[in-house]
Protein backbone atom coordinates (compact mmCIF):
# COMPACT_ATOMS: atom_id res chain seq x y z
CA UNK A 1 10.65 98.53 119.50
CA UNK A 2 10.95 96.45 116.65
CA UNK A 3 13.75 94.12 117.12
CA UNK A 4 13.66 92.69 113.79
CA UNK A 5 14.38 95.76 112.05
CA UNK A 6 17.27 97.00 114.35
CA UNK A 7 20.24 94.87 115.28
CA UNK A 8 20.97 97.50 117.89
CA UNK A 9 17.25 97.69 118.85
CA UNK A 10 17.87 96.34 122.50
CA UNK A 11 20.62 98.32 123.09
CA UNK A 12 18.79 101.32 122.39
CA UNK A 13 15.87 100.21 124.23
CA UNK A 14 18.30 99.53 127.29
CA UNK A 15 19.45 103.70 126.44
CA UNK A 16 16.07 105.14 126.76
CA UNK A 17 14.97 103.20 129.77
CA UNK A 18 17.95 104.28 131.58
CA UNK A 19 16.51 107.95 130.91
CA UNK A 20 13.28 107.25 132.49
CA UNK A 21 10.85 106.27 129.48
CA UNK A 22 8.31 104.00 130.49
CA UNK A 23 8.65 100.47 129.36
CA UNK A 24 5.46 100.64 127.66
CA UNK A 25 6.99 102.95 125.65
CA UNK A 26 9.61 101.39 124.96
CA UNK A 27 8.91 97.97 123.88
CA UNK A 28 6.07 95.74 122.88
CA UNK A 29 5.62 93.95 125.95
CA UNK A 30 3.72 91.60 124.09
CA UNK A 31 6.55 90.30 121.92
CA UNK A 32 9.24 87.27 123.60
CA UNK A 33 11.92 88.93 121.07
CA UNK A 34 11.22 92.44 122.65
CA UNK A 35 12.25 91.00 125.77
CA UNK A 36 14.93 88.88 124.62
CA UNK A 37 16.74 91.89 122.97
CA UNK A 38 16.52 94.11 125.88
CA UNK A 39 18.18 91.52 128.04
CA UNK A 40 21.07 90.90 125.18
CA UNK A 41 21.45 94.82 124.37
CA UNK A 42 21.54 95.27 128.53
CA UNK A 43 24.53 93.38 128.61
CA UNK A 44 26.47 94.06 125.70
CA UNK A 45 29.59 96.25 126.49
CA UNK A 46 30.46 99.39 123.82
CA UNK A 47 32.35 101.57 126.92
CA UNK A 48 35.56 100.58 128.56
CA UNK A 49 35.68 101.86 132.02
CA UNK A 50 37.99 101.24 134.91
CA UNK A 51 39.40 98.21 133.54
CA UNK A 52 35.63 96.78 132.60
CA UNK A 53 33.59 96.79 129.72
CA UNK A 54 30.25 98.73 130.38
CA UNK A 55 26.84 98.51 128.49
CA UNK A 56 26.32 102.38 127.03
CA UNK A 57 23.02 102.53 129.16
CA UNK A 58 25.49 102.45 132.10
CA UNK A 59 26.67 105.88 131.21
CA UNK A 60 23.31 107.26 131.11
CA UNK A 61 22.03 106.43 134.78
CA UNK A 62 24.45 103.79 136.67
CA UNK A 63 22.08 101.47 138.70
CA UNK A 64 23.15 101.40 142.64
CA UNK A 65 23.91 98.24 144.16
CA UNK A 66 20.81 97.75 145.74
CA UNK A 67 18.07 97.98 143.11
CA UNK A 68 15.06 98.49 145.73
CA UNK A 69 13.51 101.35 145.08
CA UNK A 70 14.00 101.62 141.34
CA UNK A 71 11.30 102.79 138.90
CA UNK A 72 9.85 99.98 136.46
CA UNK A 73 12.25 101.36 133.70
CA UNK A 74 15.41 101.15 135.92
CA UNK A 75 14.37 97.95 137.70
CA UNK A 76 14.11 96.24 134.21
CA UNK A 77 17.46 96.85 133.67
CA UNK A 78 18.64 96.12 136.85
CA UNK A 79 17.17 92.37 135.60
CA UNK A 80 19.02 92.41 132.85
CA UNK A 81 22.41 93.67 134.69
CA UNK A 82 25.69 91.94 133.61
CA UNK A 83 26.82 91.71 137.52
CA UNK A 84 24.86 88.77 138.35
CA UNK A 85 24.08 89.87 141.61
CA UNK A 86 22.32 92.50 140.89
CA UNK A 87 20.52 90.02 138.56
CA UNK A 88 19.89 88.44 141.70
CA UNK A 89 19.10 91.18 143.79
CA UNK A 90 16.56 92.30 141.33
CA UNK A 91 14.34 89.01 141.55
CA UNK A 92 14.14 88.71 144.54
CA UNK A 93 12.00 91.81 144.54
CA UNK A 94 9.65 90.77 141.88
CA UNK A 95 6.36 90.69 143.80
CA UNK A 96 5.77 94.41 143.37
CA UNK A 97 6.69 94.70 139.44
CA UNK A 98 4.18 92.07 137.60
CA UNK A 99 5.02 94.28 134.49
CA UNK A 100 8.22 93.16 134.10
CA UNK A 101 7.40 89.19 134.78
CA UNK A 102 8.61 88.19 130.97
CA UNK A 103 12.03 89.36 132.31
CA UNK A 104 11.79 87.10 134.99
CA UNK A 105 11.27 84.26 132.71
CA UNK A 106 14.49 85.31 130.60
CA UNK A 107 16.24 85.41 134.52
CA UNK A 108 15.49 82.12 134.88
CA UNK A 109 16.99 81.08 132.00
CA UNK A 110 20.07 82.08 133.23
């Protein structure tokens, strides 16, 4: 993903890891701004639903309330969740997912 040649870049990234592509696949895990854009595009609402603004990945594959279980492509999203406790939720089962540490870093940023 190159996030400096698509404003919408982590949105769409957020898209095709709710439809199961790997996250290697998906984004230069070597690049802060990959990361960075992921987590914004995550969060940013397009769909009104129920009274609530929903990211468009949301549509795709809705994350449960417990993310346990989750492949690495849902769990990163789970991370990057507006509901902050699911943001929770999702750290606190970290051990098994070093992939997805750089999220972790943007988490505690929070």
């Amino acid at each position: 993903m190159r996030v400096d040649e698509d404003p919408r870049a982590g949105e769409v990234a957020a898209v095709r890891l709710a439809r199961g592509e790997a996250v290697g696949s998906v984004l230069d895990a070597d690049d802060p701004a990959a990361w960075l854009a992921l987590d914004a595009g995550a969060r940013r609402g397009t769909w009104w639903h129920a009274g609530a603004v929903r990211a468009e990945w949301e549509h795709v594959a809705p994350l449960p309330g417990d993310p346990a279980g989750l492949d690495a492509s849902r769990y990163a999203l789970a991370l990057c969740h507006r509901d902050g406790r699911l943001r929770e939720a999702a750290v606190r089962g970290m051990a098994d997912r070093p992939s997805l540490l750089p999220l972790l870093v943007v988490r505690a940023a929070d």
